[in-house]
N, C-alpha and C. Protein backbone atom coordinates (compact mmCIF):
# COMPACT_ATOMS: atom_id res chain seq x y z
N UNK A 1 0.85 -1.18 0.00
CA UNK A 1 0.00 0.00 0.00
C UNK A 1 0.89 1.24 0.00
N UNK A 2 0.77 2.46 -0.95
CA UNK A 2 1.32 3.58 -0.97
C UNK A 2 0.66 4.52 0.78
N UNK A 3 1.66 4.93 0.85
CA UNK A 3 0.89 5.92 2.24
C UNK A 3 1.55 7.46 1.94
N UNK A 4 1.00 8.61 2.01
CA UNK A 4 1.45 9.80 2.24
C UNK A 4 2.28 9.87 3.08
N UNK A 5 1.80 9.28 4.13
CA UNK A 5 3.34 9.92 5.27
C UNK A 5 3.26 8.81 6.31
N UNK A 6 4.03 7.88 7.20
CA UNK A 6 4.56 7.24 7.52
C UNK A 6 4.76 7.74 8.89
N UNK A 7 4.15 7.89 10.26
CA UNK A 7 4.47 8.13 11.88
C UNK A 7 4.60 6.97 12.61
N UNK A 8 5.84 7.22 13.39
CA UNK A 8 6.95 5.95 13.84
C UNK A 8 6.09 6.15 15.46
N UNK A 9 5.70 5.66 16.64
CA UNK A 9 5.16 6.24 17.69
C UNK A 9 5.85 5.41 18.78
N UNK A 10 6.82 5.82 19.72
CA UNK A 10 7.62 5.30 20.92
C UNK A 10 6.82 5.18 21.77
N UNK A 11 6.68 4.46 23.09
CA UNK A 11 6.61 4.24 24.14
C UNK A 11 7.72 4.05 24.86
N UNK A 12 9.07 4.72 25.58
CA UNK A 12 10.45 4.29 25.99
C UNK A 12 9.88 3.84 26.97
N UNK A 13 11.00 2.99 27.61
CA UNK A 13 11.26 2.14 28.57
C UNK A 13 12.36 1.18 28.81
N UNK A 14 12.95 1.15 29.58
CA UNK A 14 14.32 0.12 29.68
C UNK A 14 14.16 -1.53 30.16
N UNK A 15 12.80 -1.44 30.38
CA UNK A 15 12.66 -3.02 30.25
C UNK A 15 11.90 -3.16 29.47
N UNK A 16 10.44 -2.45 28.83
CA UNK A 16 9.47 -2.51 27.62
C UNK A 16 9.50 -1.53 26.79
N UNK A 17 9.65 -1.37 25.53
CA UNK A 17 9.76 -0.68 24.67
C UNK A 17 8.73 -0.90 23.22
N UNK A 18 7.71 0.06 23.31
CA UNK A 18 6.11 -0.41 22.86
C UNK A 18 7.32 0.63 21.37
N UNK A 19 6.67 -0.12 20.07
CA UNK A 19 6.76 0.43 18.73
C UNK A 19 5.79 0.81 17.92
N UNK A 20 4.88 1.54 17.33
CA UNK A 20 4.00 1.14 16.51
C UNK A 20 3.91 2.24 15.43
N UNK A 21 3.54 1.36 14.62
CA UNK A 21 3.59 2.49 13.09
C UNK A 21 2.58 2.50 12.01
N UNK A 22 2.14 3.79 12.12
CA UNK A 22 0.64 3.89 11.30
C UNK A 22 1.30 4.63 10.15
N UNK A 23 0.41 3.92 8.76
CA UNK A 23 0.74 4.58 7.69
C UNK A 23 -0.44 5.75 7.71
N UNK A 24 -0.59 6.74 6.72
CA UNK A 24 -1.89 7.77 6.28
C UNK A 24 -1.44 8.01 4.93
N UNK A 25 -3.49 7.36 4.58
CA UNK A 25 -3.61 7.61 3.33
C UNK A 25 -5.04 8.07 3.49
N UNK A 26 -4.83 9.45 2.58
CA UNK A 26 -5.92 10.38 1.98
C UNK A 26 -6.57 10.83 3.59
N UNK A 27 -5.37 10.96 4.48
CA UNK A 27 -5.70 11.63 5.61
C UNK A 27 -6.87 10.69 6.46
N UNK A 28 -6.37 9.40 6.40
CA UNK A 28 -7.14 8.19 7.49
C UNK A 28 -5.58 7.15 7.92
N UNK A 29 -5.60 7.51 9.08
CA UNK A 29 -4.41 6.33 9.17
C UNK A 29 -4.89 5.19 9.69
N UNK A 30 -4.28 4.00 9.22
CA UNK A 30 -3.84 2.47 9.19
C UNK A 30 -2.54 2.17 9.92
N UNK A 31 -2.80 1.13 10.60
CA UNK A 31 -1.87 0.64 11.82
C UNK A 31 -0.81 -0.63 10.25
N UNK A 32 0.52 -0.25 10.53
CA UNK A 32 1.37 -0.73 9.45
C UNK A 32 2.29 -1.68 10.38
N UNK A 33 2.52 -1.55 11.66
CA UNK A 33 3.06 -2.76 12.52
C UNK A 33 3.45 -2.28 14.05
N UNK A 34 3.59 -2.94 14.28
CA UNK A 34 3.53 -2.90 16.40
C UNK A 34 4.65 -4.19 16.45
N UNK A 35 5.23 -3.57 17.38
CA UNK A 35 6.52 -4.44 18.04
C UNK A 35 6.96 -4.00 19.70
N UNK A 36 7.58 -4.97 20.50
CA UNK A 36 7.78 -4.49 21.65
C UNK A 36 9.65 -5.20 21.88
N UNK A 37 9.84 -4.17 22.09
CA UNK A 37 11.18 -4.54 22.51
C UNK A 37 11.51 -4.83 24.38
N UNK A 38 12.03 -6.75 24.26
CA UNK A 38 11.87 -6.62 26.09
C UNK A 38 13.68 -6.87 26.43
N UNK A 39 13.65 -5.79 27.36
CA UNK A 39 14.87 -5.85 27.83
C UNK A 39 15.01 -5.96 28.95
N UNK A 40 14.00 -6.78 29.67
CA UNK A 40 14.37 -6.82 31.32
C UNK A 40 14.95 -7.61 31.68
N UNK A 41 15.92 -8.85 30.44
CA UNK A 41 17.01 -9.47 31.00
C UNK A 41 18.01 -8.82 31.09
N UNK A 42 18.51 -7.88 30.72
CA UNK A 42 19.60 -7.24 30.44
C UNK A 42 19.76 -6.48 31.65
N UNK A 43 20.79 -6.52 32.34
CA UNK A 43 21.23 -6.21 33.38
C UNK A 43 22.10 -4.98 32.91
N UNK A 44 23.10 -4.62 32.60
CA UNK A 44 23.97 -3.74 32.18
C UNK A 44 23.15 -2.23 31.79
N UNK A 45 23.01 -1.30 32.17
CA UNK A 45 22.01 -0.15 31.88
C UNK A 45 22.75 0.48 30.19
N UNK A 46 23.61 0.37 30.05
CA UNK A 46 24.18 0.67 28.65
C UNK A 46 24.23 -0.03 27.37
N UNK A 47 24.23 -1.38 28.07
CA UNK A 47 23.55 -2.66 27.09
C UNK A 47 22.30 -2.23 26.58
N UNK A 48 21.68 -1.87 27.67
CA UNK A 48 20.02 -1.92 27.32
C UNK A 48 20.13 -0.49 26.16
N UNK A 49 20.56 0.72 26.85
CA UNK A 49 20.53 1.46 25.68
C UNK A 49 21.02 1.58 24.32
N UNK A 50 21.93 0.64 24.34
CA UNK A 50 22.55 0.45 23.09
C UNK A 50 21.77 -0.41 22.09
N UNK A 51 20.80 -1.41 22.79
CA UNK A 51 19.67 -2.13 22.30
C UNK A 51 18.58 -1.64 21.83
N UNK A 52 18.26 -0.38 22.64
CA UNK A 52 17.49 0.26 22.27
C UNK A 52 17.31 1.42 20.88
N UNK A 53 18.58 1.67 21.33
CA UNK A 53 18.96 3.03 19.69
C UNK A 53 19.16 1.65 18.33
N UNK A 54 19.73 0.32 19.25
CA UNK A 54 19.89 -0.17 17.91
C UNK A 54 18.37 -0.52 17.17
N UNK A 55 17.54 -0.88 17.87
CA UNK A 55 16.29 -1.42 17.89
C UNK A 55 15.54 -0.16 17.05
N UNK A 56 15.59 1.17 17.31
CA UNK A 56 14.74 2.26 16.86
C UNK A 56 15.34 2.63 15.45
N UNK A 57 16.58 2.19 15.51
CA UNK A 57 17.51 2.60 14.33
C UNK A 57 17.20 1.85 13.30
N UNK A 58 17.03 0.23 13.31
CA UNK A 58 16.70 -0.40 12.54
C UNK A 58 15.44 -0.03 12.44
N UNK A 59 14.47 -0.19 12.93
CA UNK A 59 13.09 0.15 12.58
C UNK A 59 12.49 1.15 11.37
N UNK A 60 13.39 2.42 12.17
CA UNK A 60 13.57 3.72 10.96
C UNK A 60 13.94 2.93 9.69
N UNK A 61 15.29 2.41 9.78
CA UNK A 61 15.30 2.19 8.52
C UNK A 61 15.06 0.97 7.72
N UNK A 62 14.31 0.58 8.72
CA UNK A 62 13.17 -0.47 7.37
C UNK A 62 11.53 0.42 7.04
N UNK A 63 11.05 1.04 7.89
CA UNK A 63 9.32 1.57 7.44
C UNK A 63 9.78 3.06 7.14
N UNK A 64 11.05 3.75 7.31
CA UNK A 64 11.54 5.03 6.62
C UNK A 64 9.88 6.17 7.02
N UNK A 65 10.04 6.11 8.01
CA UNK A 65 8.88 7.04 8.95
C UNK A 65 9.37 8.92 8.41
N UNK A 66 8.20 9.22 7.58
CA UNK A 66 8.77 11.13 7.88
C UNK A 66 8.16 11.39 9.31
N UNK A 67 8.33 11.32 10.44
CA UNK A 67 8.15 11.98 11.67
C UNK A 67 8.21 10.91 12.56
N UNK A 68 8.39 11.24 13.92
CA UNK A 68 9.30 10.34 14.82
C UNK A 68 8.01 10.92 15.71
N UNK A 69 7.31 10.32 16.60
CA UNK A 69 6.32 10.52 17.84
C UNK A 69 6.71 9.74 19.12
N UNK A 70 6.97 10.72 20.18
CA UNK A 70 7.65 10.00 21.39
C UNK A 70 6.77 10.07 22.63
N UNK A 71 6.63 9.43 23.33
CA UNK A 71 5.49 9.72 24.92
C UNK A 71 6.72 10.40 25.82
N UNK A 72 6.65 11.28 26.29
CA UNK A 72 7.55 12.36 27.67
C UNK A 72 7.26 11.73 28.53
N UNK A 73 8.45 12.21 29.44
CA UNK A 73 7.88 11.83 30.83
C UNK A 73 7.01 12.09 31.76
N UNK A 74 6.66 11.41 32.31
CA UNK A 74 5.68 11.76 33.54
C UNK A 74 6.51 12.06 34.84
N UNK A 75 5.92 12.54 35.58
CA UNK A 75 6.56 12.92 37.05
C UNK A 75 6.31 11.57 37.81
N UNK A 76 7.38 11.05 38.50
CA UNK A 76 7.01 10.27 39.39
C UNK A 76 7.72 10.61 40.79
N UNK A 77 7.97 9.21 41.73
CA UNK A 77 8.25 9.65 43.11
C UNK A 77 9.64 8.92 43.03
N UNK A 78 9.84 7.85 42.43
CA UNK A 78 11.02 6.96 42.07
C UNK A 78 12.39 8.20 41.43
N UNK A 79 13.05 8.58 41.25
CA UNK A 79 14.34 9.35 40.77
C UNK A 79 15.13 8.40 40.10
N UNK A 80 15.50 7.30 40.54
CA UNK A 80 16.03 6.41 39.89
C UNK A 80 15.28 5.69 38.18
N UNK A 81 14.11 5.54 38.87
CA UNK A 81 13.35 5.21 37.40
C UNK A 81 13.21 5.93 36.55
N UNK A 82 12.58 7.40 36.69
CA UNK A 82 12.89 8.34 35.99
C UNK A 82 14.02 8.93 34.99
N UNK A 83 15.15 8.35 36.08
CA UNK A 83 16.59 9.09 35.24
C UNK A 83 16.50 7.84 34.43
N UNK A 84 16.28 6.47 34.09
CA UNK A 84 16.27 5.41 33.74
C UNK A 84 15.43 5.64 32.31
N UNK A 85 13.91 5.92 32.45
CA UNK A 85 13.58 6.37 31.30
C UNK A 85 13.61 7.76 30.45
N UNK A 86 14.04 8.34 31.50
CA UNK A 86 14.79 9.91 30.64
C UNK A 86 15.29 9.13 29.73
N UNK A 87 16.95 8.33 30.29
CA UNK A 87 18.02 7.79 28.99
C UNK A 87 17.25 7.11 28.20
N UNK A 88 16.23 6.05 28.51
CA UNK A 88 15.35 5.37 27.29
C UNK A 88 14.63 6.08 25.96
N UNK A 89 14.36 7.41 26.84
CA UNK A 89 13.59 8.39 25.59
C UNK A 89 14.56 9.35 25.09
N UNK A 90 15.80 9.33 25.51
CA UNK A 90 16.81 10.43 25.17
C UNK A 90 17.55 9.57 24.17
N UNK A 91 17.81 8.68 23.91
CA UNK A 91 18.28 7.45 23.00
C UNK A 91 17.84 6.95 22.04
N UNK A 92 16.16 6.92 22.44
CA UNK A 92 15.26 6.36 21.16
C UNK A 92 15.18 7.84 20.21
N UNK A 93 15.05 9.25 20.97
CA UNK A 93 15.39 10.81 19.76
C UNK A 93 16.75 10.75 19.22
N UNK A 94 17.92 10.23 20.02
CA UNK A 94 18.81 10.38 19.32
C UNK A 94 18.48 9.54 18.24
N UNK A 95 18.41 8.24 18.01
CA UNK A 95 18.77 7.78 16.99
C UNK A 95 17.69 8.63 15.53
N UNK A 96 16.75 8.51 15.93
CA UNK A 96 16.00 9.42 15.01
C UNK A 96 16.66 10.58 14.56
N UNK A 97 17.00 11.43 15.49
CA UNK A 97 17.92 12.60 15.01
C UNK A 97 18.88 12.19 14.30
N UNK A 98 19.62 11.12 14.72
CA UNK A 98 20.69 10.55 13.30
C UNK A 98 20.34 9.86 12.25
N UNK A 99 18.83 9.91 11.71
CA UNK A 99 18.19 9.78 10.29
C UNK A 99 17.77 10.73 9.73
N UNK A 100 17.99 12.24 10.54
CA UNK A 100 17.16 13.00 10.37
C UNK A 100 15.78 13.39 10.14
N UNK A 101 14.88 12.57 11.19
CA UNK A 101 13.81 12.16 11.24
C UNK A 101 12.87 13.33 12.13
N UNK A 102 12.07 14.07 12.11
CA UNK A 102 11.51 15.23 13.30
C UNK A 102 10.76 14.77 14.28
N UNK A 103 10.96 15.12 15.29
CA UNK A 103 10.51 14.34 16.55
C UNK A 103 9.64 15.25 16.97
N UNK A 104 8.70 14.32 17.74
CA UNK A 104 7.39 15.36 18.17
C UNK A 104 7.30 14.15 19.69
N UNK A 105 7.30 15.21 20.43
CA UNK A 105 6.69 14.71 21.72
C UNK A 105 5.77 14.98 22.54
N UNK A 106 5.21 13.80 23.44
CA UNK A 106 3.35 14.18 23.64
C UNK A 106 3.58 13.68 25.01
N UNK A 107 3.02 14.63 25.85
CA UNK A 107 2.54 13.58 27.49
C UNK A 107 1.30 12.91 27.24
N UNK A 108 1.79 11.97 28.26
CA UNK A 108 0.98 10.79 28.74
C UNK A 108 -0.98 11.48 28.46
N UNK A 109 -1.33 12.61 29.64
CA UNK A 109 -2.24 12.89 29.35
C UNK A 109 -2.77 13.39 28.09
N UNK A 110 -1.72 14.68 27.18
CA UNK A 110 -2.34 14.64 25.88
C UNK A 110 -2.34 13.26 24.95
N UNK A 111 -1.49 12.18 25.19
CA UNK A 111 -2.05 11.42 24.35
C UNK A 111 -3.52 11.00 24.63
N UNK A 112 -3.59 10.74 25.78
CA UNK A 112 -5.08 9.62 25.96
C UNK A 112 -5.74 10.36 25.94
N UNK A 113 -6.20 11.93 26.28
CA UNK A 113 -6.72 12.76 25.72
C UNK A 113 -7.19 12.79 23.82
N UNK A 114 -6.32 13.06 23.46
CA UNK A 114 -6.19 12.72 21.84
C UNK A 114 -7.26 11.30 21.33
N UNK A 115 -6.51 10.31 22.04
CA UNK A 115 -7.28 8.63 21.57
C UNK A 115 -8.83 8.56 22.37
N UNK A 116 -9.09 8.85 23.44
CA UNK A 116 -10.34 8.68 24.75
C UNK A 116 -11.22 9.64 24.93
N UNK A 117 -10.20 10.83 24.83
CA UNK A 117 -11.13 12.38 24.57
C UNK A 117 -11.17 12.45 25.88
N UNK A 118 -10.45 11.69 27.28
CA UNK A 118 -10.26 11.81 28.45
C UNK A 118 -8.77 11.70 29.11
N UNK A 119 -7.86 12.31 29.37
CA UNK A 119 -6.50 12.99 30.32
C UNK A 119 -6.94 11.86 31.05
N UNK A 120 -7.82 11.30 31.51
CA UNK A 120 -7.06 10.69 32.72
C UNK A 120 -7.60 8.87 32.30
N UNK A 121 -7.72 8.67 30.97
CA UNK A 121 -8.15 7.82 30.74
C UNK A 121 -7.18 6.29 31.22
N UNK A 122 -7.43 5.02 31.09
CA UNK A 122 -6.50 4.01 31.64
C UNK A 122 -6.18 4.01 30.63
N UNK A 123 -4.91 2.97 30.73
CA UNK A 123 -4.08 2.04 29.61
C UNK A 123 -5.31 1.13 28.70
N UNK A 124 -5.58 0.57 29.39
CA UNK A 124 -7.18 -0.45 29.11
C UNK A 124 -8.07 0.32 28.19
N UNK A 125 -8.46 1.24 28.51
CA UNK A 125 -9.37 1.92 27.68
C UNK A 125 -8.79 2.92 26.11
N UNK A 126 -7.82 3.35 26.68
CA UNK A 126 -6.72 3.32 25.10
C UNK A 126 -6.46 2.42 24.18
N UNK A 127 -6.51 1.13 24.95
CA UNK A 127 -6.13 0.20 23.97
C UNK A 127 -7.44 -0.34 23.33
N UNK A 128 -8.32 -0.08 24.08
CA UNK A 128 -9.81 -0.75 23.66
C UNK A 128 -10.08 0.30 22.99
N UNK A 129 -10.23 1.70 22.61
CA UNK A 129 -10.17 2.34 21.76
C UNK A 129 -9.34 2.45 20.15
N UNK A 130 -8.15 1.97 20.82
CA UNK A 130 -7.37 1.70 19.16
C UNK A 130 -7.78 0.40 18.76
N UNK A 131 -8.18 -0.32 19.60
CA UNK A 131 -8.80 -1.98 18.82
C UNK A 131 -9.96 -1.37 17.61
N UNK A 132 -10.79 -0.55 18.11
CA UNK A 132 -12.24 0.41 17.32
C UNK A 132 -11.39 1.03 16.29
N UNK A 133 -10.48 1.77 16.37
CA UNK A 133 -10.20 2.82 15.25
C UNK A 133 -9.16 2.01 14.25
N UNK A 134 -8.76 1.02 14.69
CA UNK A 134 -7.51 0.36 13.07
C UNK A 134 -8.45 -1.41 13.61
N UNK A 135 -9.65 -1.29 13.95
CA UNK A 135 -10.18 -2.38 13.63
C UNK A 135 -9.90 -3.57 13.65
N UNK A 136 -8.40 -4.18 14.94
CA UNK A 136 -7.86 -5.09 15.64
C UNK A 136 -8.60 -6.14 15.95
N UNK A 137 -7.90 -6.63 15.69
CA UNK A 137 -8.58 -8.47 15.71
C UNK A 137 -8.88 -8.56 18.03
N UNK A 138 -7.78 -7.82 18.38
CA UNK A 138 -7.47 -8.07 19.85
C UNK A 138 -6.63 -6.92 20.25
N UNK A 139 -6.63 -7.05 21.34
CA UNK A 139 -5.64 -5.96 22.18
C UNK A 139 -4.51 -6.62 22.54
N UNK A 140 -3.57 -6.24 21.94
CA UNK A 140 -2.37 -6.61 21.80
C UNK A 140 -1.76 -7.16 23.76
N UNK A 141 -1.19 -8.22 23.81
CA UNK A 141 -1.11 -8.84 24.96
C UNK A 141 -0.36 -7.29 26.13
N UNK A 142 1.37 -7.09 25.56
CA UNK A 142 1.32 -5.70 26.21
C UNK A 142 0.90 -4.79 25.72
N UNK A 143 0.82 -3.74 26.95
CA UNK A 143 -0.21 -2.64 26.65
C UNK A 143 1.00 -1.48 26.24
N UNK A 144 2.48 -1.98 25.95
CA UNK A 144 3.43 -0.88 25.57
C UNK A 144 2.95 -0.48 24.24
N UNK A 145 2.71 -1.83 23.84
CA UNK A 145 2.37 -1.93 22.19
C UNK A 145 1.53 -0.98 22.00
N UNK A 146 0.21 -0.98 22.64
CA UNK A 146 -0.62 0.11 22.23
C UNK A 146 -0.61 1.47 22.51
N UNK A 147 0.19 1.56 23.80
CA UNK A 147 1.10 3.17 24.22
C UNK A 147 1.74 3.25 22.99
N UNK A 148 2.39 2.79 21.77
CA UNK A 148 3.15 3.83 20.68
C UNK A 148 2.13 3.65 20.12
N UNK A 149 1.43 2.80 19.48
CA UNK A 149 0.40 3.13 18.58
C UNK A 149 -0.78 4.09 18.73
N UNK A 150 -0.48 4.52 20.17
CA UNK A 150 -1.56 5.83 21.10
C UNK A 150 -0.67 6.52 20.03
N UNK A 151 0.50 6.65 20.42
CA UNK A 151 1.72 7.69 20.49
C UNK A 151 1.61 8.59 19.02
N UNK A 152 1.66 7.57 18.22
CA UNK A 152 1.72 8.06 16.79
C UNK A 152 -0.12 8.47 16.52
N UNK A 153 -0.69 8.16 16.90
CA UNK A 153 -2.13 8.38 16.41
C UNK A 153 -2.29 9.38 17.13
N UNK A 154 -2.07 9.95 17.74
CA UNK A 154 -1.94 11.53 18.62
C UNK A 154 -1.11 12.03 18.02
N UNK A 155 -0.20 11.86 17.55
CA UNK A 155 0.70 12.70 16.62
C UNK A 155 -0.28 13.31 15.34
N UNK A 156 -0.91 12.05 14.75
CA UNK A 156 -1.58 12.35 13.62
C UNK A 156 -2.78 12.91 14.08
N UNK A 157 -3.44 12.79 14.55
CA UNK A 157 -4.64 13.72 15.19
C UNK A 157 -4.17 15.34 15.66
N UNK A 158 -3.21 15.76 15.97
CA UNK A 158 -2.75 16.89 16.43
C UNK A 158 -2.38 17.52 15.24
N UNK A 159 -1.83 16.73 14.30
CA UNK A 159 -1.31 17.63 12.91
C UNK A 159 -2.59 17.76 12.31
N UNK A 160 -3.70 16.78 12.27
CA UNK A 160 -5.06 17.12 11.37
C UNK A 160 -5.41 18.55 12.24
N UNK A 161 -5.64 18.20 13.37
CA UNK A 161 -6.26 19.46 13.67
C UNK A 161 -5.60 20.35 13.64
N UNK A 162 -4.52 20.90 13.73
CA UNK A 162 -3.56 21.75 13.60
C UNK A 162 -4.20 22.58 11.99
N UNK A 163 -4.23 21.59 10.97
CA UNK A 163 -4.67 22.22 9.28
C UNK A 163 -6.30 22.53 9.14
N UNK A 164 -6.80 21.70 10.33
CA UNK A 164 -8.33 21.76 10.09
C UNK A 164 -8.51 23.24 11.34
N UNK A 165 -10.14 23.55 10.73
CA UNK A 165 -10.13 25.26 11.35
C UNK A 165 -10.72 25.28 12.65
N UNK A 166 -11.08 25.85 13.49
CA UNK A 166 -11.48 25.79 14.97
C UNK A 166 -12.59 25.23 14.93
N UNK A 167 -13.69 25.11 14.31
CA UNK A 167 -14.54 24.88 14.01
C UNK A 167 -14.97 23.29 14.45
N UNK A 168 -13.69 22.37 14.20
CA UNK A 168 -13.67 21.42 13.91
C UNK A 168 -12.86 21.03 15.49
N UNK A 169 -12.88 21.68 16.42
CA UNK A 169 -12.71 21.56 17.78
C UNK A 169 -13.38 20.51 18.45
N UNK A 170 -12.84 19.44 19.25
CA UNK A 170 -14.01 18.49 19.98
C UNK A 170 -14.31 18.39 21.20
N UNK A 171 -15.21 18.57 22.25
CA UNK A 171 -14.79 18.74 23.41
C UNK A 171 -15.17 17.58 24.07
N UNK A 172 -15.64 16.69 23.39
CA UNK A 172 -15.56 15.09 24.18
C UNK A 172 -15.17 14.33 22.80
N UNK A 173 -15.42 12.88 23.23
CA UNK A 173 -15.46 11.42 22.51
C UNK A 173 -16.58 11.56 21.71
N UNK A 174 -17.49 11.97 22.08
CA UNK A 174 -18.94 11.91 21.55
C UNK A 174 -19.14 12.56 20.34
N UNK A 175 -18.73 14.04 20.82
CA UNK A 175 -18.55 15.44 19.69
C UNK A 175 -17.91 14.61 18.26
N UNK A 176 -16.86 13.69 18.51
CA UNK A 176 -15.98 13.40 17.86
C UNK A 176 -16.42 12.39 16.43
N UNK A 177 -16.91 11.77 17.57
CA UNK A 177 -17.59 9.91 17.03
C UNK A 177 -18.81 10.60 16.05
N UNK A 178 -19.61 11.87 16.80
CA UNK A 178 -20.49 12.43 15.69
C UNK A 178 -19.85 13.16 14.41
N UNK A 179 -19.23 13.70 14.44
CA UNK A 179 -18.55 14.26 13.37
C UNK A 179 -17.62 13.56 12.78
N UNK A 180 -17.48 11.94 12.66
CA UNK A 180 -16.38 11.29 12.01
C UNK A 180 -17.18 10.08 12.31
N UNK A 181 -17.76 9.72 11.63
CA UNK A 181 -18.44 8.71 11.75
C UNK A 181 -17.62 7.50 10.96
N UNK A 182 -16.92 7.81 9.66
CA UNK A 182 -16.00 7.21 9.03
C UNK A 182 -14.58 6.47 9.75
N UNK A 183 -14.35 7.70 10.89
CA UNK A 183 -13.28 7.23 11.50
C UNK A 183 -13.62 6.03 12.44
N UNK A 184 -14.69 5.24 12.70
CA UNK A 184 -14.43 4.27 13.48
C UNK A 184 -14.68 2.69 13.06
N UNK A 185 -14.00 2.54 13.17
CA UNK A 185 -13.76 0.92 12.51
C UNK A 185 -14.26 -0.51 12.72
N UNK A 186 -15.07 -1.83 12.68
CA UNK A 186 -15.63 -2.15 13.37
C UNK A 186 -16.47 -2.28 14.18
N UNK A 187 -17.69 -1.62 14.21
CA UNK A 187 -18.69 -1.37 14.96
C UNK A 187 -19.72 -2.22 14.31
């Protein structure tokens, strides 16, 4: 299948590393593949990152993504974990930056916002939402998998609306589902 444009969508993490990549054509995107990278045997914290840039690196350059979509961090209470997935998401941009690929990054809440039309939505209900919109046989066993495929489909939802006019503003799920009736898949 030809696609206009190609969004790569991260989930970092140093033991799960969610991938997923939606093609768009004629401004409807299609889920083009999901992968999870597990590194919680890997003991060595530099191993793992080196697995990781290698892992994002190859990826890029087999589905050749124009835009790179990453999930930020969240605040937590842990410091150690944090500095842990800082380097996971600071590794998975580098390598992108060394394809010259443009990176766009989204918090946690604007994504599920974006996919749920609710900030404080679960993991569960994101993923049961992208099962509806690329019309999934199942919800993928981890839920990293469907954190990038959030990742990138909030990417692409933010650039539509970005070209589309205020007008076209949604202030729930509902607003949404009425005015895109096309966009949902499976019902």
């Amino acid at each position: 299948m030809k696609y206009n444009q190609i969004i790569i969508g991260i989930d970092p993490g140093t033991n799960n590393m969610g991938i997923g990549i939606i093609g768009i054509t004629d401004n409807n995107p299609s889920l083009i593949a999901m992968d999870l990278l597990k590194a919680q045997k890997i003991e060595d914290q530099t191993v793992k990152l080196k697995k990781i840039f290698d892992t994002v690196l190859r990826t890029i350059d087999h589905f050749q993504p124009d835009e790179f979509a990453i999930e930020s961090q969240f605040f937590g209470k842990n410091v150690q974990s944090m500095l842990k997935l800082g380097r996971a998401q600071g590794i998975a941009i580098a390598a992108a930056l060394h394809r010259n690929i443009p990176v766009f990054e989204y918090s946690p809440r604007k994504i599920k916002q974006s996919i749920t039309g609710r900030g404080n939505a679960s993991k569960e209900q994101v993923a049961n939402m992208l099962v509806r919109i690329f019309n999934m046989d199942n919800v993928p066993e981890y839920l990293d998998i469907t954190d990038a495929i959030a990742v990138a489909t909030c990417h692409f939802f933010q650039k539509k609306n970005k070209y589309n006019s205020s007008d076209n503003r949604y202030k729930n799920w509902e607003s949404f589902v009425s005015q895109n009736p096309n966009k949902i898949k499976g019902k």
